[in-house]
N, C-alpha and C. Protein backbone atom coordinates (compact mmCIF):
# COMPACT_ATOMS: atom_id res chain seq x y z
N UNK A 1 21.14 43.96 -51.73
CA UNK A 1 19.69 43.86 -51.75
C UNK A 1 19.11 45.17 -51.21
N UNK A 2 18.24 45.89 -51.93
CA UNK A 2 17.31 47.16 -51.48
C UNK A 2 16.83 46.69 -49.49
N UNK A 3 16.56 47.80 -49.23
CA UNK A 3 15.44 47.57 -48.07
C UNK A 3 14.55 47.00 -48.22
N UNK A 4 14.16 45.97 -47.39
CA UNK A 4 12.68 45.08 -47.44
C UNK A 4 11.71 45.60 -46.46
N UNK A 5 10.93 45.70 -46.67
CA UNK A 5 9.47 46.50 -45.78
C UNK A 5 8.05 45.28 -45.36
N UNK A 6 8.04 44.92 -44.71
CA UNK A 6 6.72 44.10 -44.08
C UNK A 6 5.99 45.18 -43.51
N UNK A 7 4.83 45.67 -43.93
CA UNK A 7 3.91 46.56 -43.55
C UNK A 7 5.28 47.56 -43.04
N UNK A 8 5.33 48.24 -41.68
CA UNK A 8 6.43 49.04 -41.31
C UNK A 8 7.82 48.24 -41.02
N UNK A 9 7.53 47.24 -41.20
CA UNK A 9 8.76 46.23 -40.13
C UNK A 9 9.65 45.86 -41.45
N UNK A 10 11.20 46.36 -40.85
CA UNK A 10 12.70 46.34 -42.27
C UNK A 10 12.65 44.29 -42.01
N UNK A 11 12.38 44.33 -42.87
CA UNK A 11 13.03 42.06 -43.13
C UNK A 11 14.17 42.13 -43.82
N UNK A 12 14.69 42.70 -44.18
CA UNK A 12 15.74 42.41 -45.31
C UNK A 12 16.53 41.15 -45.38
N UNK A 13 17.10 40.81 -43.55
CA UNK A 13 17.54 39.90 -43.26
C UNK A 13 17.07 38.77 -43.53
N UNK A 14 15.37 38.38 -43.36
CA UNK A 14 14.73 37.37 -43.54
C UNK A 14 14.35 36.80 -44.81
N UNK A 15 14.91 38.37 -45.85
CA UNK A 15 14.04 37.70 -47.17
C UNK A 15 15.30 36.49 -47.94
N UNK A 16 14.98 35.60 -48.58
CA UNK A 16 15.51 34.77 -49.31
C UNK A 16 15.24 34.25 -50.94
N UNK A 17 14.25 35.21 -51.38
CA UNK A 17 13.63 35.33 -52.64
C UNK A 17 13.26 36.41 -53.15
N UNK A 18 13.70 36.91 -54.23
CA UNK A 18 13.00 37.81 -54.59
C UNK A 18 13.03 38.29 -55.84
N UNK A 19 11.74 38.96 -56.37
CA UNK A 19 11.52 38.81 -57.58
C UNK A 19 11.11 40.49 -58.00
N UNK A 20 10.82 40.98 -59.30
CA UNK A 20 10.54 42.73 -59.50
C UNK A 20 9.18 42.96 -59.04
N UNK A 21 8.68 42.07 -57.99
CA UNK A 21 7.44 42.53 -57.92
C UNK A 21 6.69 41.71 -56.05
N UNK A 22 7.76 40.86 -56.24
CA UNK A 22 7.44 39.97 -54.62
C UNK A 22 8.78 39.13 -53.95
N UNK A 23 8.32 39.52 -52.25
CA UNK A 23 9.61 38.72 -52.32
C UNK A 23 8.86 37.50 -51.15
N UNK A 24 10.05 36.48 -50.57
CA UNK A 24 9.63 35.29 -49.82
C UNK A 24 10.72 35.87 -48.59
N UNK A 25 10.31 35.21 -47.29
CA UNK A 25 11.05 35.37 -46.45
C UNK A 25 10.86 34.11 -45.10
N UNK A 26 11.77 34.20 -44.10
CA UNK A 26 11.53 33.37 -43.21
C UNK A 26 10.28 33.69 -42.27
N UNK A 27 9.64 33.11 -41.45
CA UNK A 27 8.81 33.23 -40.33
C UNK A 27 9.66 33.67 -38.86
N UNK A 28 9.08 34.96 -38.04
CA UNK A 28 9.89 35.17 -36.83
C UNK A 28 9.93 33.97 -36.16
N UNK A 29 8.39 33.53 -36.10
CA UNK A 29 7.69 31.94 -35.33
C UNK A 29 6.97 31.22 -36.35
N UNK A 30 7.72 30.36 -36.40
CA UNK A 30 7.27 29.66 -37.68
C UNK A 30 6.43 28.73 -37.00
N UNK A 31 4.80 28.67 -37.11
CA UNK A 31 3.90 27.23 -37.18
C UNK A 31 4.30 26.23 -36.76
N UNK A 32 4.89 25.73 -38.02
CA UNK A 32 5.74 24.43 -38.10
C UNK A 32 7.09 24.59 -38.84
N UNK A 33 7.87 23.69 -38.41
CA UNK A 33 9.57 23.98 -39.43
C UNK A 33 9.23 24.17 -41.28
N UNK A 34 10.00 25.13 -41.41
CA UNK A 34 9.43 25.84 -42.75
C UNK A 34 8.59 26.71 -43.36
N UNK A 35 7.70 26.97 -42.53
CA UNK A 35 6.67 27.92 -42.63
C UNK A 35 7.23 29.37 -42.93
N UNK A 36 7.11 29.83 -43.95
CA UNK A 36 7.53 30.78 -44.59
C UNK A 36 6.26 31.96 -45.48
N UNK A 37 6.60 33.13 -45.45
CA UNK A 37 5.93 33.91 -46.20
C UNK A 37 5.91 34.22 -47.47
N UNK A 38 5.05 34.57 -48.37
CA UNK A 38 5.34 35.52 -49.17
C UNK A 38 4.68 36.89 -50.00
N UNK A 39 5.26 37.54 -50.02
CA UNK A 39 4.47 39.19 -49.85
C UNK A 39 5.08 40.08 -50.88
N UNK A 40 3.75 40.43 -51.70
CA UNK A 40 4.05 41.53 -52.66
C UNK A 40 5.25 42.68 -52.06
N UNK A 41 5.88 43.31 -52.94
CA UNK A 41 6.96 44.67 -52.30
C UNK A 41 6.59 45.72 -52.23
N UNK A 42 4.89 46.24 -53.16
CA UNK A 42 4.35 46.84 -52.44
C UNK A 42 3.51 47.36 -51.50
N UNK A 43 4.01 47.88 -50.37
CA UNK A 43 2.98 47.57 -49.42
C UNK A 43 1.14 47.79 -49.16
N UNK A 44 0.26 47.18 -49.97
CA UNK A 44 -1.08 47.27 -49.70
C UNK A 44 -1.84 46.33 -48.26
N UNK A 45 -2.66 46.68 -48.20
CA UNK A 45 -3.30 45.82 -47.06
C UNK A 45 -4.24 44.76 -47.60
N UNK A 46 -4.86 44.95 -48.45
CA UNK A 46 -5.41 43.93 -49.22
C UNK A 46 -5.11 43.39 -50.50
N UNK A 47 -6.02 42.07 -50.67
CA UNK A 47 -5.38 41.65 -51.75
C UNK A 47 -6.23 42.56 -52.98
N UNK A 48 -7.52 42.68 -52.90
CA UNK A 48 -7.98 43.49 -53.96
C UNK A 48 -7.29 44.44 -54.38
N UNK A 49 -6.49 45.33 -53.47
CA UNK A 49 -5.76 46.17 -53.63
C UNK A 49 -4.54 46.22 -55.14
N UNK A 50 -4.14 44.51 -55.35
CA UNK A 50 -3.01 44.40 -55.74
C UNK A 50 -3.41 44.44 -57.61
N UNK A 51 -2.47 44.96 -58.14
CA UNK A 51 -2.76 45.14 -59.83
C UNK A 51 -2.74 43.47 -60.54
N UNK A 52 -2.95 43.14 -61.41
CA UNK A 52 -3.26 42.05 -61.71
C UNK A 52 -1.91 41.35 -62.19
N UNK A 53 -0.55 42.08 -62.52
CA UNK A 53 0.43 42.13 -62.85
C UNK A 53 1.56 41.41 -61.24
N UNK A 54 0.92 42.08 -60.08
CA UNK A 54 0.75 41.89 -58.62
C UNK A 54 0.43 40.39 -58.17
N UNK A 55 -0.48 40.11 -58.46
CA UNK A 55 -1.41 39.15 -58.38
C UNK A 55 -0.72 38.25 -59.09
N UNK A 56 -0.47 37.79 -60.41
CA UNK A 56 0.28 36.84 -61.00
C UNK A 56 1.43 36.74 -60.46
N UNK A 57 2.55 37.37 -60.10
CA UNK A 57 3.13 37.19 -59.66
C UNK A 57 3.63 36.71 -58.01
N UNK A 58 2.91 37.24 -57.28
CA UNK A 58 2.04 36.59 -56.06
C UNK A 58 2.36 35.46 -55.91
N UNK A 59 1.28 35.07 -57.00
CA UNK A 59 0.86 33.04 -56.97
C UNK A 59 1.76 32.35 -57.78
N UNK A 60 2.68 33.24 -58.92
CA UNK A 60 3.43 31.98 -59.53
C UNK A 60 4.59 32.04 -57.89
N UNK A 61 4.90 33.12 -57.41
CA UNK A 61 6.15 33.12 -56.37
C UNK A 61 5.66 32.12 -55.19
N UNK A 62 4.68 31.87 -54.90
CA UNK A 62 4.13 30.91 -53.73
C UNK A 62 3.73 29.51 -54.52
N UNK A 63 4.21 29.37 -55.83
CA UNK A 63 4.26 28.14 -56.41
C UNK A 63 5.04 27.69 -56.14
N UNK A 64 6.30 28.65 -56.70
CA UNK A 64 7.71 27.89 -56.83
C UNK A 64 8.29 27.69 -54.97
N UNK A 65 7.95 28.69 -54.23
CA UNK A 65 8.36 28.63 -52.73
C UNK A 65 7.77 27.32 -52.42
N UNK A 66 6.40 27.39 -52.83
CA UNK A 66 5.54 25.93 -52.31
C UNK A 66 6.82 24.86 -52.85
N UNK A 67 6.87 24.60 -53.88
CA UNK A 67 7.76 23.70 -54.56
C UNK A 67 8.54 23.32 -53.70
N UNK A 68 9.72 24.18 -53.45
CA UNK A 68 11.07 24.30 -52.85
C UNK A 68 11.04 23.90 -51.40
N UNK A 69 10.04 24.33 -50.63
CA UNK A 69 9.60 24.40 -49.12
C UNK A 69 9.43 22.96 -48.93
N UNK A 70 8.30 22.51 -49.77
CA UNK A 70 7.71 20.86 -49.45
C UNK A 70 9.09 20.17 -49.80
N UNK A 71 9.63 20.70 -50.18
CA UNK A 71 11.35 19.58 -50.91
C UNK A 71 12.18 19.66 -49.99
N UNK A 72 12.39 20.41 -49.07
CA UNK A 72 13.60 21.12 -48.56
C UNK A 72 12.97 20.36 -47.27
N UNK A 73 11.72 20.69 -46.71
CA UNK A 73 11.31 20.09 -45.38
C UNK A 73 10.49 18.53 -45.48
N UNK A 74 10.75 18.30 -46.47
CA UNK A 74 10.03 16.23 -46.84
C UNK A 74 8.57 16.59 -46.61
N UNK A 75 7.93 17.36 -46.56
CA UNK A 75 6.94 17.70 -46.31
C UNK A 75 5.57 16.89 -47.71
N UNK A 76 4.57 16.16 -46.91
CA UNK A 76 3.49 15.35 -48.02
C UNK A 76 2.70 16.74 -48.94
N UNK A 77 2.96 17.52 -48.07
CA UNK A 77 1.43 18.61 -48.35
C UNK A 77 1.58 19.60 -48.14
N UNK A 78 0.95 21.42 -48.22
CA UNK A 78 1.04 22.61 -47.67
C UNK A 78 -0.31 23.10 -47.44
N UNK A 79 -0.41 23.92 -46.00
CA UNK A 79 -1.23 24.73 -46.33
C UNK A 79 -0.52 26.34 -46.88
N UNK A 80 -1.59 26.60 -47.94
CA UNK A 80 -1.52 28.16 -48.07
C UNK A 80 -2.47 29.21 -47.89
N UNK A 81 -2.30 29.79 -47.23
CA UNK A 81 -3.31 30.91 -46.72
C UNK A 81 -3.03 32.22 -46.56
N UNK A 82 -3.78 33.68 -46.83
CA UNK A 82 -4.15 34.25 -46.91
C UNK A 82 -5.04 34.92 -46.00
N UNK A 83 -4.82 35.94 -44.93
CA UNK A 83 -5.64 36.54 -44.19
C UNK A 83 -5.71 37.53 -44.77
N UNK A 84 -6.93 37.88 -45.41
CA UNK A 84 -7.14 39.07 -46.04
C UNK A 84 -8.18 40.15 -45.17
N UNK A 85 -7.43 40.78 -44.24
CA UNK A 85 -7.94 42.30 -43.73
C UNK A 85 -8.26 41.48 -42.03
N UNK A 86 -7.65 42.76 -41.34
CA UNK A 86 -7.96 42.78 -39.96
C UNK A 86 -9.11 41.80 -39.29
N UNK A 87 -10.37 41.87 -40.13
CA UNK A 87 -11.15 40.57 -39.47
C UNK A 87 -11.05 39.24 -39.88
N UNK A 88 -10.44 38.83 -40.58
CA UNK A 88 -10.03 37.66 -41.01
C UNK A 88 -8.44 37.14 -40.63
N UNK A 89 -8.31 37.94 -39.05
CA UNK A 89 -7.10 37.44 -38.71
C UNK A 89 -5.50 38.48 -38.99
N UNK A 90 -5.67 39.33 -40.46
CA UNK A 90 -4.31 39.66 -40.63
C UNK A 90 -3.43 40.80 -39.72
N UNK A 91 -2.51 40.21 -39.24
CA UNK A 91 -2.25 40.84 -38.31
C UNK A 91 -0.68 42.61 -38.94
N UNK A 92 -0.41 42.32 -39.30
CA UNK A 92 0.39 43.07 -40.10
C UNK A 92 -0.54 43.85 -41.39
N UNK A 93 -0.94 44.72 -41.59
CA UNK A 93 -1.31 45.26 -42.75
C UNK A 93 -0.98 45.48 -44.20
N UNK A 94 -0.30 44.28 -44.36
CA UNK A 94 0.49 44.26 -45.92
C UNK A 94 -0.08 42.54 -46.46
N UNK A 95 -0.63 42.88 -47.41
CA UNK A 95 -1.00 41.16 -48.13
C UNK A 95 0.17 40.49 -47.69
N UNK A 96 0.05 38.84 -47.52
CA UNK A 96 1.11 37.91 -47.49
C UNK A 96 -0.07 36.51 -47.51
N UNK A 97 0.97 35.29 -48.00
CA UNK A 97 0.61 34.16 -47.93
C UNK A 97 1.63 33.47 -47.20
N UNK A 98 0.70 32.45 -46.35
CA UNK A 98 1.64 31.70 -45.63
C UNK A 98 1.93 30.83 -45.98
N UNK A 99 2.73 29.76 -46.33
CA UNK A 99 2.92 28.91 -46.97
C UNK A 99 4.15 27.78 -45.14
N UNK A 100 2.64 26.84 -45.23
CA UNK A 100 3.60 25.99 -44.37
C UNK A 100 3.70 24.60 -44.48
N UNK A 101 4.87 24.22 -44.74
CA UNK A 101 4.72 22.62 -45.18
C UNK A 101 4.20 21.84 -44.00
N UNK A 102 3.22 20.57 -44.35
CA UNK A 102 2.68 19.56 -43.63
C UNK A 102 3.16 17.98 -44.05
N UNK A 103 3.01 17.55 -42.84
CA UNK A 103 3.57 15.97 -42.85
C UNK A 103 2.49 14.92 -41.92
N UNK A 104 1.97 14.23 -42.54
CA UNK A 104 0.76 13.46 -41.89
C UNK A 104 0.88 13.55 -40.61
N UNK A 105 0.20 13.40 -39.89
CA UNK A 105 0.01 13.28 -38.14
C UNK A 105 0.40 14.36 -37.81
N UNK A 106 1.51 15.63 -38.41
CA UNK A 106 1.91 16.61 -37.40
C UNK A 106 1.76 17.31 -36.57
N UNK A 107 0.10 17.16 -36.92
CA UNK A 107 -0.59 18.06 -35.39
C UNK A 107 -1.71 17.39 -34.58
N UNK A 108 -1.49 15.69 -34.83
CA UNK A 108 -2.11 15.19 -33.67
C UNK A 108 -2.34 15.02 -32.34
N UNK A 109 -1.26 15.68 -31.96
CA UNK A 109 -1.27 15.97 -30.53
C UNK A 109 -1.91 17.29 -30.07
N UNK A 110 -2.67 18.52 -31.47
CA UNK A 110 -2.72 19.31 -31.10
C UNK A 110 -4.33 19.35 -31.56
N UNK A 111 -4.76 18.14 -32.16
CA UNK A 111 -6.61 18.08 -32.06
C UNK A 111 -6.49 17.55 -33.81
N UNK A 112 -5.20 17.49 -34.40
CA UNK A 112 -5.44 17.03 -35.69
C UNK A 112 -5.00 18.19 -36.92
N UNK A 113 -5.10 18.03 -38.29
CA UNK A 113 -4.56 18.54 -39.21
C UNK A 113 -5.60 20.07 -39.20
N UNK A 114 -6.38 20.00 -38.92
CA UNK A 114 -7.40 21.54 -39.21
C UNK A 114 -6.88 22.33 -37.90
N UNK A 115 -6.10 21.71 -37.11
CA UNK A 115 -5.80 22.58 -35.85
C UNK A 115 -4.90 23.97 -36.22
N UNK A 116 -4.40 23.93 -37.81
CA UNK A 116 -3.09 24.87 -38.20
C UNK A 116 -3.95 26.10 -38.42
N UNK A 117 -5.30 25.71 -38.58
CA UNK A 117 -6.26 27.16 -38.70
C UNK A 117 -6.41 27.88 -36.94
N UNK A 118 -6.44 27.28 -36.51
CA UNK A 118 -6.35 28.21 -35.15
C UNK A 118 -5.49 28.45 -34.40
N UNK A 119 -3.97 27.40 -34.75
CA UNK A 119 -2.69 27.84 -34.81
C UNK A 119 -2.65 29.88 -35.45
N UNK A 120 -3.48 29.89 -36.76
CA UNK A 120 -2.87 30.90 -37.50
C UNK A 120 -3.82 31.95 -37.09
N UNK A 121 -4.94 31.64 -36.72
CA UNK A 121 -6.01 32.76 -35.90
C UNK A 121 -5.60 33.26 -34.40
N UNK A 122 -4.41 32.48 -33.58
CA UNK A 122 -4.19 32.75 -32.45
C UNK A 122 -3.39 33.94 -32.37
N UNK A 123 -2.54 33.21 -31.41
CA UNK A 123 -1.81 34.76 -30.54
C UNK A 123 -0.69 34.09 -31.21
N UNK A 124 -0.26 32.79 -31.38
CA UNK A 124 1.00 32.45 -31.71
C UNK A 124 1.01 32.64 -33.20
N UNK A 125 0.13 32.59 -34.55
CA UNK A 125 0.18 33.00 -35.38
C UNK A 125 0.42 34.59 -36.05
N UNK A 126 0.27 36.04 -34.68
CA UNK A 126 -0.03 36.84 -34.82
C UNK A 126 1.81 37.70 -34.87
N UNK A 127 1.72 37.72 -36.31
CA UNK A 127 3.08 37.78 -37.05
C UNK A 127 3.50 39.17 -36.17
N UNK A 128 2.77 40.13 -36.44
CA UNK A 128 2.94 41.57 -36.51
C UNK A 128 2.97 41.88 -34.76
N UNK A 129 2.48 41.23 -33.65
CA UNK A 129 2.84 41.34 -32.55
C UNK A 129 4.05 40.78 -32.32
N UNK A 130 4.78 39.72 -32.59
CA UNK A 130 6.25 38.94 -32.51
C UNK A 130 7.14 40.09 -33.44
N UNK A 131 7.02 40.54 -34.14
CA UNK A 131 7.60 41.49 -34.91
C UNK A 131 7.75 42.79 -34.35
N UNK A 132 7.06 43.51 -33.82
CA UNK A 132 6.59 44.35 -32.77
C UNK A 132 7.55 44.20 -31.62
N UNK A 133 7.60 42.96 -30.86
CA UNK A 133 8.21 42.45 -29.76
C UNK A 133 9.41 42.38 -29.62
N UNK A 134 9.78 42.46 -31.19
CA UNK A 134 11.32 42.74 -31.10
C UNK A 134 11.89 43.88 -31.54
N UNK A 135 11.14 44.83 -32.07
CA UNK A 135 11.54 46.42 -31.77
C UNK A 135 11.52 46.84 -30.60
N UNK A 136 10.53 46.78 -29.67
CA UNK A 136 10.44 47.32 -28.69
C UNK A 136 10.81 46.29 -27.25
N UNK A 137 11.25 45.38 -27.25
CA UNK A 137 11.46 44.33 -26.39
C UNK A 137 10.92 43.92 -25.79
N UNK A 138 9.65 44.19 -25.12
CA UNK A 138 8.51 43.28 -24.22
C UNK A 138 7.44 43.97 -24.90
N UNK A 139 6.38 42.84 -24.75
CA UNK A 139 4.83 43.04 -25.15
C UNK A 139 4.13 43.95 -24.23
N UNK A 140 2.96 44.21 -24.76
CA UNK A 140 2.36 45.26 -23.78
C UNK A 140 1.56 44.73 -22.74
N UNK A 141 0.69 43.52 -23.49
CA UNK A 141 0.42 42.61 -22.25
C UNK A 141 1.16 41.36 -22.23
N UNK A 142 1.11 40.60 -20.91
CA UNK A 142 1.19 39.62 -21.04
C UNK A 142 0.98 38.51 -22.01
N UNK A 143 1.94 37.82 -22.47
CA UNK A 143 1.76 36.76 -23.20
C UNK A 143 1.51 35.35 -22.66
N UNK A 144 0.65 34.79 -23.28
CA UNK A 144 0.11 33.29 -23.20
C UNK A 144 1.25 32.09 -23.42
N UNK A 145 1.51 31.46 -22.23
CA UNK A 145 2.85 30.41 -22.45
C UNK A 145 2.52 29.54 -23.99
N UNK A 146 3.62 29.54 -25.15
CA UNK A 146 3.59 28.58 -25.84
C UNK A 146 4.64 27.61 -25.72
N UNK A 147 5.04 27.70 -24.44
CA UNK A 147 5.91 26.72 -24.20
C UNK A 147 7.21 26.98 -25.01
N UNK A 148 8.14 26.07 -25.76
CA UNK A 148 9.04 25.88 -26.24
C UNK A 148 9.09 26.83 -27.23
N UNK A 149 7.87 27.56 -28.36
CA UNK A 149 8.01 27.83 -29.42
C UNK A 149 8.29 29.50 -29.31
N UNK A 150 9.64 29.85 -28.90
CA UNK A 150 9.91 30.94 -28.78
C UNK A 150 10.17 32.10 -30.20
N UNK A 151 9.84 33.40 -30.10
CA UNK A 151 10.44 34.18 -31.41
C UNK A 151 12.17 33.64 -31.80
N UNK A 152 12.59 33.48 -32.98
CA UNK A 152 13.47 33.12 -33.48
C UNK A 152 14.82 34.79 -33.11
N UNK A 153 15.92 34.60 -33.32
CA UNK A 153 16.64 35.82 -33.63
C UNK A 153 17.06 36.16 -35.00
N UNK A 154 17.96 37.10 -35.26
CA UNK A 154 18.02 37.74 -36.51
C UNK A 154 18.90 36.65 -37.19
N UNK A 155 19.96 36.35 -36.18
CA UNK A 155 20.78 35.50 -37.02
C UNK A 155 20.22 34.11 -37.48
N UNK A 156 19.53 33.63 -36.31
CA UNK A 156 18.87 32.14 -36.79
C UNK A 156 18.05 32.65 -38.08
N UNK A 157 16.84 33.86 -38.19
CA UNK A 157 16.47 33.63 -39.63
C UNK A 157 17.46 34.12 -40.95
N UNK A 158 18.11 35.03 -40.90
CA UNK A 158 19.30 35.46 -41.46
C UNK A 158 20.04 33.96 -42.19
N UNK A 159 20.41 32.89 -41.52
CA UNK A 159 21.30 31.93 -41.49
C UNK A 159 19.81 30.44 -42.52
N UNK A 160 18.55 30.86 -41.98
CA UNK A 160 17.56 30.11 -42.91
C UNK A 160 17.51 30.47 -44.01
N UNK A 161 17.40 31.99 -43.71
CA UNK A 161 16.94 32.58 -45.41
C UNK A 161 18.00 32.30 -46.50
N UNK A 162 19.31 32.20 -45.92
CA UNK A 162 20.45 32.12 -46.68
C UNK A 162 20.56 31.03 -47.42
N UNK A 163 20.62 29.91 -46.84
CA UNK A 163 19.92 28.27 -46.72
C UNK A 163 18.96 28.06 -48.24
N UNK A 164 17.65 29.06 -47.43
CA UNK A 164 16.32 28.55 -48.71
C UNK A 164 16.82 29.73 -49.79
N UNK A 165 17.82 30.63 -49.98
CA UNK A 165 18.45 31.40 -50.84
C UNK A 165 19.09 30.06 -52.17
N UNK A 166 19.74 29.64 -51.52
CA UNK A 166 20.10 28.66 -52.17
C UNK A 166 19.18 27.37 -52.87
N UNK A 167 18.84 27.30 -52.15
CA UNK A 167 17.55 25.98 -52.40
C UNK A 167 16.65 26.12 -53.38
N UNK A 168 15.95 27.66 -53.15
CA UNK A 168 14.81 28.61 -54.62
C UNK A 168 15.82 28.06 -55.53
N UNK A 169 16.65 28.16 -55.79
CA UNK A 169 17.48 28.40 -57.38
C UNK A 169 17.37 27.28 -58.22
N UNK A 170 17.20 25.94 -56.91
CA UNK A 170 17.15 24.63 -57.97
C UNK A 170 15.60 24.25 -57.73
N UNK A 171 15.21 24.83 -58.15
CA UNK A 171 13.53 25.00 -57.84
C UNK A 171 12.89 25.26 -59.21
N UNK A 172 12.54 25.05 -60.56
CA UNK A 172 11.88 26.03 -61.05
C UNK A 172 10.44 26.31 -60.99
């Protein structure tokens, strides 16, 4: 497999899909179990940015991931989303969609199902600082306890991606 590029950050390890124009990969901190990306290969910051050739391919690849993801994790439902540009949250400068499977009640303990939007506006959604954190090994400031939901390692996503490597295929 070529080098994989997330804005500056190598994934290669994480990706588990990929296509001549986009690939899918694991989450460092995934949301919820399954929560996965997927991101054009070339690197723009917006989506306007992307050629329309870009763009189709994009959304059929976060079809079939959607597909595969909700199957793989029993999941009723997904959200998919899109932070398009620095004020709308995106923390990494390269388009991506998040794609995270949902299962009724899963975030009632956390104010309810709309809570995954400020899950993804927070500090724990903020891809490109956890990514960051593991080039350089500690944050610059202090981080906010999320309790249990620690950054993943190379091998745990390495050992997922491999997993949903398999899984895409019986997907169409």
């Amino acid at each position: 497999m070529p080098l994989i590029h997330f804005g500056n950050f190598t994934v290669t390890s994480q990706v588990f899909h990929l296509t001549p124009l986009t690939y899918a990969l694991v989450n460092i901190k995934p949301l919820l179990p399954g929560h996965v990306l997927v991101i054009p290969r070339r690197v723009t910051p917006r989506l306007s940015d992307l050629s329309e050739a870009e763009v189709k391919d994009l959304f059929l690849t976060v079809q079939r991931v959607g597909r595969m993801v909700q199957r793989v994790y029993h999941a009723s439902s997904l959200n998919i989303a899109i932070q398009d540009g620095a004020d709308a949250g995106q923390s990494v400068p390269h388009v991506h969609a998040h794609i995270i499977p949902r299962k009724k009640a899963d975030l009632d303990e956390r104010g309810g199902a709309d809570a995954i939007y400020g899950m993804l506006e927070g500090e724990e959604g903020d891809i490109g600082a956890h990514l960051q954190h593991r080039l350089v090994g500690r944050p610059k400031f202090p981080r906010v306890d999320e309790g249990a939901r620690l950054p993943r390692s190379e091998a745990e996503m390495a050992e997922e991606a491999q997993r949903l490597a398999l899984e895409i295929e019986k997907t169409q």
